[in-house]
Protein backbone atom coordinates (compact mmCIF):
# COMPACT_ATOMS: atom_id res chain seq x y z
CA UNK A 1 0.00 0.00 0.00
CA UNK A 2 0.88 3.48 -0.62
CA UNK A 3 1.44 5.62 1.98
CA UNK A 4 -0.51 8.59 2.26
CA UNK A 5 -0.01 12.40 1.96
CA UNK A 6 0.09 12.54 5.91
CA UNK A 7 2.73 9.92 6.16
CA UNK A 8 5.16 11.53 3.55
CA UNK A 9 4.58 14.79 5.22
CA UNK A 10 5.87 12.86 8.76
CA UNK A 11 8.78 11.31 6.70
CA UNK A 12 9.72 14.56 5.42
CA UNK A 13 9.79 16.22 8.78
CA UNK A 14 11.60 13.67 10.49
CA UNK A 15 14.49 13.81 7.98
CA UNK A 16 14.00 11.56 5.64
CA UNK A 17 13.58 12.40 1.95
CA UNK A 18 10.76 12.19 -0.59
CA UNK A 19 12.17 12.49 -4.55
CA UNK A 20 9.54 12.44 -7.12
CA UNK A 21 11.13 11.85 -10.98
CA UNK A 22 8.77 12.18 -13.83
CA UNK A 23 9.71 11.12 -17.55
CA UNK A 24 9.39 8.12 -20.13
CA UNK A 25 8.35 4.34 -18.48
CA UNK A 26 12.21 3.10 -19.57
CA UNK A 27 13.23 6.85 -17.70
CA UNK A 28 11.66 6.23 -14.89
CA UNK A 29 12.64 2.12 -14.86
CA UNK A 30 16.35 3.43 -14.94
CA UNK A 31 15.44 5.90 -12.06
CA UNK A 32 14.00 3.28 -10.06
CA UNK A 33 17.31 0.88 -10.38
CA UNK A 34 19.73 3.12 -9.54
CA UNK A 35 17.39 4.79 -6.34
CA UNK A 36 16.88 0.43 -5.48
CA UNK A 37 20.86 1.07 -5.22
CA UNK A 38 20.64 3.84 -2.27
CA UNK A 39 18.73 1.66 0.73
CA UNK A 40 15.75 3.35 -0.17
CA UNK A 41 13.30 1.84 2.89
CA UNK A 42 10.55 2.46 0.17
CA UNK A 43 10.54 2.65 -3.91
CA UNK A 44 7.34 2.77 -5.84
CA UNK A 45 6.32 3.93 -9.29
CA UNK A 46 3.32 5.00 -10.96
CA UNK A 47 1.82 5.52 -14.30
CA UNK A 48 0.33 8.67 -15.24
């Protein structure tokens, strides 16, 4: 599940960091790879 607005917002506040990439499916594949790469505690992408 997706968290919600609220629960970014928390995130955010308590340091951690929200990035937000927009661009072609393969773009945005790539993106997702090399963020998988980082310890990322949560990855997901959606289509427009």
């Amino acid at each position: 599940m997706t968290p919600s607005p609220q629960e970014h917002e928390l995130d955010v506040q308590a340091g951690k960091f929200l990035v937000l990439a927009r661009g072609t499916p393969e773009m945005i594949a790539h993106a997702h790879v090399v963020l998988g790469t980082t310890g990322a505690s949560l990855l997901a992408a959606h289509a427009a």
